[in-house]
C-alpha atoms as a PDB file:
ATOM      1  CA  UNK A   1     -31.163  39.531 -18.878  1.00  0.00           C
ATOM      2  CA  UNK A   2     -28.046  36.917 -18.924  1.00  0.00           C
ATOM      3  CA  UNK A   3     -27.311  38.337 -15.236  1.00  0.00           C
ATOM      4  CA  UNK A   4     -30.734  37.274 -14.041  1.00  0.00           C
ATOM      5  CA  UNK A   5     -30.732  34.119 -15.882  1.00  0.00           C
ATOM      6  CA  UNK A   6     -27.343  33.277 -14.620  1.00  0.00           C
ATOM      7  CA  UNK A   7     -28.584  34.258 -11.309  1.00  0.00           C
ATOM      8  CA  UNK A   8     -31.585  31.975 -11.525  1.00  0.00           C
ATOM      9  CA  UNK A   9     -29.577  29.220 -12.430  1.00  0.00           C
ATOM     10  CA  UNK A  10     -26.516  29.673  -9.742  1.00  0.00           C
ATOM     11  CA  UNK A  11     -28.990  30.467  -6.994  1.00  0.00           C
ATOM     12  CA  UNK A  12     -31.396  27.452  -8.082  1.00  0.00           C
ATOM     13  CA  UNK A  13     -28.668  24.744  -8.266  1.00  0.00           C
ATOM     14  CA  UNK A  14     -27.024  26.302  -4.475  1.00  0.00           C
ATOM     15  CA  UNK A  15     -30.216  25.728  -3.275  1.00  0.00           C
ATOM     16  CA  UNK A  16     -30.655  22.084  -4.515  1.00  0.00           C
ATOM     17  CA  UNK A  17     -26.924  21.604  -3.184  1.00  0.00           C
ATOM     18  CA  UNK A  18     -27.819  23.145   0.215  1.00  0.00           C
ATOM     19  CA  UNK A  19     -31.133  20.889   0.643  1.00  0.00           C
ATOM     20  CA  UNK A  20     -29.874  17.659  -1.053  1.00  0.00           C
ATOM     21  CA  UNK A  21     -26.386  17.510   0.989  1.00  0.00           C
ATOM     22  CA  UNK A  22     -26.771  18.972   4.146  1.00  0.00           C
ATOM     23  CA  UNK A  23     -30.183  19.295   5.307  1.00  0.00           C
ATOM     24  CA  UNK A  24     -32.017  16.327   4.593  1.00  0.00           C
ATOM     25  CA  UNK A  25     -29.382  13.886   5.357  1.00  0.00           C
ATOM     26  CA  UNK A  26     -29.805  15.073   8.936  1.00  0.00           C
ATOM     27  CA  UNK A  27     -33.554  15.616   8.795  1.00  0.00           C
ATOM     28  CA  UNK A  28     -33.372  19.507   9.117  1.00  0.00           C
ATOM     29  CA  UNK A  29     -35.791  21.721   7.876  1.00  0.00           C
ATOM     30  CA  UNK A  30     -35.337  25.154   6.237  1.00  0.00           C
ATOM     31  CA  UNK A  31     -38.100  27.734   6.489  1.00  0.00           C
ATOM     32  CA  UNK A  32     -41.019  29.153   4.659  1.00  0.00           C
ATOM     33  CA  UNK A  33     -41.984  26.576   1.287  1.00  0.00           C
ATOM     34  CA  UNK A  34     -38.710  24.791   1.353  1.00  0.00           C
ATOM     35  CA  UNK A  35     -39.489  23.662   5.231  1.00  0.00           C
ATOM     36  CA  UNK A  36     -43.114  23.229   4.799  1.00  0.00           C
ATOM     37  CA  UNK A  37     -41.695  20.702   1.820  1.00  0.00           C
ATOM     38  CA  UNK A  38     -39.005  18.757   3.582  1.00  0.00           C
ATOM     39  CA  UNK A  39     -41.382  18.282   6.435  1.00  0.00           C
ATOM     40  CA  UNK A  40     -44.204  17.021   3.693  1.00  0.00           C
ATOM     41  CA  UNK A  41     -40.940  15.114   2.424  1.00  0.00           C
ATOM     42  CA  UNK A  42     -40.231  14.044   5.951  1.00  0.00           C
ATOM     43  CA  UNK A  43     -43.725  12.731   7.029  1.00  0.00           C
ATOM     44  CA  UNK A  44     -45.125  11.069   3.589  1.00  0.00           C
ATOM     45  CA  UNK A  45     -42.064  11.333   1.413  1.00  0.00           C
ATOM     46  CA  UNK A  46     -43.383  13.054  -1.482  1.00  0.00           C
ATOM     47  CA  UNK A  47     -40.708  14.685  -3.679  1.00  0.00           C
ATOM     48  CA  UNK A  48     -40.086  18.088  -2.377  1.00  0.00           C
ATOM     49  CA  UNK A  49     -39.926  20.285  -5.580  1.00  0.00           C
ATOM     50  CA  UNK A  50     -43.175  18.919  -6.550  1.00  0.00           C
ATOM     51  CA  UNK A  51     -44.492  19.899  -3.337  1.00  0.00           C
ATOM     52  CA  UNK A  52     -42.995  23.442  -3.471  1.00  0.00           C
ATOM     53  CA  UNK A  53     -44.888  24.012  -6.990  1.00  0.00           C
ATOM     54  CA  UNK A  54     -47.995  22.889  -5.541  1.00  0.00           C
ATOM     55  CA  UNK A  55     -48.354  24.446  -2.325  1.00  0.00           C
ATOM     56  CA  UNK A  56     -46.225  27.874  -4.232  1.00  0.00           C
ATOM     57  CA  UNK A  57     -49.935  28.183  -6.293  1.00  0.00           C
ATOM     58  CA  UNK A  58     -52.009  30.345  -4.076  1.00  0.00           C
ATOM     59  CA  UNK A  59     -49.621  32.579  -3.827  1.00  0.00           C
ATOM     60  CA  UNK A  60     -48.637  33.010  -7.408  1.00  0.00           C
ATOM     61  CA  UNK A  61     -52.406  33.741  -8.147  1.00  0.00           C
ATOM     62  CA  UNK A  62     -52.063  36.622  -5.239  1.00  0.00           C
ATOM     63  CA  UNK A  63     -48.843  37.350  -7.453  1.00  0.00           C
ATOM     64  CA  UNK A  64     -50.389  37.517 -10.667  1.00  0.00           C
ATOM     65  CA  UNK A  65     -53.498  39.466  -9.185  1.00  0.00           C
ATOM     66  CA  UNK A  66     -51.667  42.326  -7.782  1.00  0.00           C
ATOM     67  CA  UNK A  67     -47.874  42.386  -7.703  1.00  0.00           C
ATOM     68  CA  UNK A  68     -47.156  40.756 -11.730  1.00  0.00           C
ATOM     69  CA  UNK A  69     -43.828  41.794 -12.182  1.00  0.00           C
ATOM     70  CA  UNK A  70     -43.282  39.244  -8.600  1.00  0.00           C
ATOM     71  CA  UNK A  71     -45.038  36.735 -10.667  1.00  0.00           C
ATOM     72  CA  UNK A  72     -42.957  37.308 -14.039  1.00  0.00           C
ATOM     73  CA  UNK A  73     -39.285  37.067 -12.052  1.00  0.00           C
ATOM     74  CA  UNK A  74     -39.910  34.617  -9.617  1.00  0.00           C
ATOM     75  CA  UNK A  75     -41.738  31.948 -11.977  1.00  0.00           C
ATOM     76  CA  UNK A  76     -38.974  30.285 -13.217  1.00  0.00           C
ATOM     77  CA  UNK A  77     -36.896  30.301 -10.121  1.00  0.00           C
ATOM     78  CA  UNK A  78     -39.731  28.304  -8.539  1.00  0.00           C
ATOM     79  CA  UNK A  79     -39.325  25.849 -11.077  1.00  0.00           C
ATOM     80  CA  UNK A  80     -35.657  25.589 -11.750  1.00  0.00           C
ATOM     81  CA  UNK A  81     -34.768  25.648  -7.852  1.00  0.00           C
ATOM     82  CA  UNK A  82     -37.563  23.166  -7.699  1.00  0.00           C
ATOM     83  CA  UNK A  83     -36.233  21.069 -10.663  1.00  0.00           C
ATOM     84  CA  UNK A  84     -32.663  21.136  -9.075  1.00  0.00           C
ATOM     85  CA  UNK A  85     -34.283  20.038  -5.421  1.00  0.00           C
ATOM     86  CA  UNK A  86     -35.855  16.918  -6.920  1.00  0.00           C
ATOM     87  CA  UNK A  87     -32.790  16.205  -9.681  1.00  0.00           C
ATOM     88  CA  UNK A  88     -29.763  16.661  -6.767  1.00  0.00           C
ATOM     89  CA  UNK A  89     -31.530  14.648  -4.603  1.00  0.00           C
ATOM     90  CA  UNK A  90     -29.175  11.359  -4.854  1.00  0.00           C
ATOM     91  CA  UNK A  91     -26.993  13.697  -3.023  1.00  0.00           C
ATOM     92  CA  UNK A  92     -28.385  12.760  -0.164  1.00  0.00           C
ATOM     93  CA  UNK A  93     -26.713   9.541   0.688  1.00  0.00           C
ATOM     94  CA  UNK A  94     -23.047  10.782  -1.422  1.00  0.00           C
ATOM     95  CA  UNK A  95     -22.007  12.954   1.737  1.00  0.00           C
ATOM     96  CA  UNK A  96     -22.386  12.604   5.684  1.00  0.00           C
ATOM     97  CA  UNK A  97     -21.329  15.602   7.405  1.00  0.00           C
ATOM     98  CA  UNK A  98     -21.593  16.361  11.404  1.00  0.00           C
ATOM     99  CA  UNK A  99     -25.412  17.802  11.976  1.00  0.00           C
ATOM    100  CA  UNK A 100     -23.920  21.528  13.080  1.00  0.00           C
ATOM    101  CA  UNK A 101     -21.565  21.573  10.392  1.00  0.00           C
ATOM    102  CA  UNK A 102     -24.676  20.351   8.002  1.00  0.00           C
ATOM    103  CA  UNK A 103     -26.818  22.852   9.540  1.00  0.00           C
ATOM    104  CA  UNK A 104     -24.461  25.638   8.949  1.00  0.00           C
ATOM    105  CA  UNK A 105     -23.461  24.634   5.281  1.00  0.00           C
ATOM    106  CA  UNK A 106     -26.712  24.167   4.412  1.00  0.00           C
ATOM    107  CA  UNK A 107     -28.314  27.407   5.535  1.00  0.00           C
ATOM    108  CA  UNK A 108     -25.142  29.252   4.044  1.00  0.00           C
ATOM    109  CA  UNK A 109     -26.090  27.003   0.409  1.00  0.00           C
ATOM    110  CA  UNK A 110     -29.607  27.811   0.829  1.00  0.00           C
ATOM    111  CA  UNK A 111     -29.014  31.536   1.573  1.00  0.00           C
ATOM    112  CA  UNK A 112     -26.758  32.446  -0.751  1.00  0.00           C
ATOM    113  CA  UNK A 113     -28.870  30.817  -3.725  1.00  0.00           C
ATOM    114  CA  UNK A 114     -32.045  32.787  -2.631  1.00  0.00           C
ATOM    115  CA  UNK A 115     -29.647  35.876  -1.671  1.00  0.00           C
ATOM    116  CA  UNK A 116     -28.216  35.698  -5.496  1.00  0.00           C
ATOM    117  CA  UNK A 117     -31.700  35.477  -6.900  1.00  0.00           C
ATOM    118  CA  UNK A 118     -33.251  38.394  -4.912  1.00  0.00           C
ATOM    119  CA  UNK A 119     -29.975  40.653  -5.882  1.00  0.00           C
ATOM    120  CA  UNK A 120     -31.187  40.282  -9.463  1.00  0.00           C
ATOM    121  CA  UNK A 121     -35.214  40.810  -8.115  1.00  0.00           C
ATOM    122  CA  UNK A 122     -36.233  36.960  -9.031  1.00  0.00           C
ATOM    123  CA  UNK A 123     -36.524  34.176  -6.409  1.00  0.00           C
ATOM    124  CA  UNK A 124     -37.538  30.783  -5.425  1.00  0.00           C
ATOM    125  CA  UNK A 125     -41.328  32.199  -4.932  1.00  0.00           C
ATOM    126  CA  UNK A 126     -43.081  30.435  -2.065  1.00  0.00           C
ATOM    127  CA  UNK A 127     -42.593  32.390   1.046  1.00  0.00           C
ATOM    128  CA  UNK A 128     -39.721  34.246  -0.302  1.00  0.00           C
ATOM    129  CA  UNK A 129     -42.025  35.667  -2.937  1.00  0.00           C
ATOM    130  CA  UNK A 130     -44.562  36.714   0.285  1.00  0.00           C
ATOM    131  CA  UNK A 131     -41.534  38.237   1.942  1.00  0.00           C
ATOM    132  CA  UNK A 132     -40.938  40.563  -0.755  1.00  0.00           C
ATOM    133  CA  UNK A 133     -44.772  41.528  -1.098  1.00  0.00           C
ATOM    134  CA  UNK A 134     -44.406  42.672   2.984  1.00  0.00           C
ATOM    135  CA  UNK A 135     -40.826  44.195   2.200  1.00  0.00           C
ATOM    136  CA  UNK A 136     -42.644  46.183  -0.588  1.00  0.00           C
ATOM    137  CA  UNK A 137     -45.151  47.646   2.367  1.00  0.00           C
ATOM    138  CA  UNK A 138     -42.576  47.558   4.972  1.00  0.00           C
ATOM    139  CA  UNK A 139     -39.220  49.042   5.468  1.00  0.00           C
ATOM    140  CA  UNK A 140     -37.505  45.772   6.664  1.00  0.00           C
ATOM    141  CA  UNK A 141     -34.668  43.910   4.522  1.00  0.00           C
ATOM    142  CA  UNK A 142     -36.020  40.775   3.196  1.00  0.00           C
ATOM    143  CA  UNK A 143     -33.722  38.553   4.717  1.00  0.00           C
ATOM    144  CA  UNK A 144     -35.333  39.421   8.187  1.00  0.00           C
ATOM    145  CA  UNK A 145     -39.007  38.784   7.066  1.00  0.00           C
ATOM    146  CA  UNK A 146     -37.637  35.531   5.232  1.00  0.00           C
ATOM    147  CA  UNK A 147     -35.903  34.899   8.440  1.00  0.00           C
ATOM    148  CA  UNK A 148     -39.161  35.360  10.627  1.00  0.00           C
ATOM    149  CA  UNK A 149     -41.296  33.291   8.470  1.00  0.00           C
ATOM    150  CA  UNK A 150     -38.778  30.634   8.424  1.00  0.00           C
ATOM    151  CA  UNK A 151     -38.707  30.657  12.098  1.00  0.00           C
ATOM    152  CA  UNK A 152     -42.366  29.962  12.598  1.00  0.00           C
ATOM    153  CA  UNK A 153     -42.107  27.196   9.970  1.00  0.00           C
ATOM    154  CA  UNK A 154     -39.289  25.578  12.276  1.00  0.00           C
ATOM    155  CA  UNK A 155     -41.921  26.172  15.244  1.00  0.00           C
ATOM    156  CA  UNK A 156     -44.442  24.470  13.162  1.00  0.00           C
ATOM    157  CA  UNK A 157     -42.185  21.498  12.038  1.00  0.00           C
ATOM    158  CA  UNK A 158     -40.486  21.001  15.693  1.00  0.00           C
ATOM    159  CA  UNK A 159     -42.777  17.877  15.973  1.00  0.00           C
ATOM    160  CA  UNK A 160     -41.966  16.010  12.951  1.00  0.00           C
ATOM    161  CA  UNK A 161     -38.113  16.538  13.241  1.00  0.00           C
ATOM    162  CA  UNK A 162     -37.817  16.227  16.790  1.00  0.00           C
ATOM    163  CA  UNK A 163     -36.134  19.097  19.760  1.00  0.00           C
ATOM    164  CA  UNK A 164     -32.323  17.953  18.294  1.00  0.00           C
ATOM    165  CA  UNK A 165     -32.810  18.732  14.778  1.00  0.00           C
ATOM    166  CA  UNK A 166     -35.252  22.204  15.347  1.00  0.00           C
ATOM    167  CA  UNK A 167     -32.302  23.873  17.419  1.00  0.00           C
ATOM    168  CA  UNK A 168     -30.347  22.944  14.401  1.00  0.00           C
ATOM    169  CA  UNK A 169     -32.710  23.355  12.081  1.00  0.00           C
ATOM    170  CA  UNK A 170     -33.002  27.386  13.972  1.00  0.00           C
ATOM    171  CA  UNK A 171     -29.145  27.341  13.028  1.00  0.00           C
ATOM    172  CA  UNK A 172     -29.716  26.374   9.275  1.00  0.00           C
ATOM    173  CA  UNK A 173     -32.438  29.613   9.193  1.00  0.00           C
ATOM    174  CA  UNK A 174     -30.101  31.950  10.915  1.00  0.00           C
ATOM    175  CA  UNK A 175     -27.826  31.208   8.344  1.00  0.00           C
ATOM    176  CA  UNK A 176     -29.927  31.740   5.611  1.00  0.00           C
ATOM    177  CA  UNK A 177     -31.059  34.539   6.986  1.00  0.00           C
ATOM    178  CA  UNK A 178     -27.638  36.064   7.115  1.00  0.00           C
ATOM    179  CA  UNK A 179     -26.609  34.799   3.783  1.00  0.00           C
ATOM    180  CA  UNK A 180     -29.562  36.588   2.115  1.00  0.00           C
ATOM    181  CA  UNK A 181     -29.724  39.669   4.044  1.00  0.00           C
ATOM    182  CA  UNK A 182     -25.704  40.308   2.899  1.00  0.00           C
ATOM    183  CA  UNK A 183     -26.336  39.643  -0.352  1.00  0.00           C
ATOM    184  CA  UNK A 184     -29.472  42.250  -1.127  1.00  0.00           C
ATOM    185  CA  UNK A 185     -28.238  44.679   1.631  1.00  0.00           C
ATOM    186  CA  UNK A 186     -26.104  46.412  -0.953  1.00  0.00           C
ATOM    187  CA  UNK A 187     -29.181  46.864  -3.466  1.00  0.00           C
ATOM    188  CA  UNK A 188     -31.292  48.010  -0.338  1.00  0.00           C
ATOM    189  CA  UNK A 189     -28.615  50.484   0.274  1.00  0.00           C
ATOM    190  CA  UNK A 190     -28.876  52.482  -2.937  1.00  0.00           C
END
């Protein structure tokens, strides 16, 4: 139980680093809830945790319906990750990094911090929580279905962020994508 919690709380506060310094300084988008909140963020400003939680709803009542034990672990990474998004946020204007070097970092930030929490079978919810309801009915590695889903999001958000920052932003999700699929491809393995 102090593993997961530890987990929750390292993964959360990578992923608040990740956003906060290196993608939204550059206007870069991640995938699945965390894109479909920075573009929110990005096009009306709203606070992007908050907007995580609320659009993360629907699918924590499909969670709580039929897959509880998704609902019970990922719960509080939702709202921790989503607490350190909105608290880190003055990290924004601390740091200016080059947008590849941004888009790297912060994929590798965001990655690891959902890869850490899905080794320990919690997460951020959102999408990630949808990629491990398909994993559960597929035989893919979660990273890839994250990574798919993250990729449409990027199609979807191309015309608030502009061609420049979606091939980046494609970088950022190939890095996440990378990041988490080494971290749970050992517990895969087993």
């Amino acid at each position: 139980m102090y593993k997961k919690i530890a987990a929750v709380v390292i993964g959360s506060l990578l992923v608040g680093i990740g956003i906060n310094t290196f993608l939204v300084p550059n206007h870069l988008i991640d995938g699945g809830m965390i894109g479909i909140g920075l573009i929110i963020k990005y096009i009306w400003g709203y606070q992007t945790g908050l907007t995580i939680i609320c659009l993360s709803i629907p699918l924590y009542i499909i969670a709580f319906l039929y897959f509880r034990p998704y609902f019970y672990n990922s719960l509080h990474g939702l709202l921790l990750s989503s607490f350190f998004i909105d608290l880190l946020s003055p990290l924004r204007y601390a740091f200016a990094f080059p947008i590849l070097i941004s888009a790297l970092l912060g994929g590798f930030f965001v990655g690891t911090g959902i890869g850490i929490m899905l080794k320990y079978e919690t997460s951020t919810g959102g999408t990630d929580l949808l990629a491990q309801f398909i994993a559960r009915m597929v035989s893919l590695n979660v990273g890839v279905i994250i990574f798919l889903i993250d990729g449409l999001v990027i199609l979807i958000g191309s015309k608030t962020i502009g061609l420049n920052a979606t091939l980046y932003s494609a970088i950022t999700i190939f890095a996440v994508g990378l990041a988490t699929s080494v971290l749970t491809l050992k517990k895969e393995a087993l």
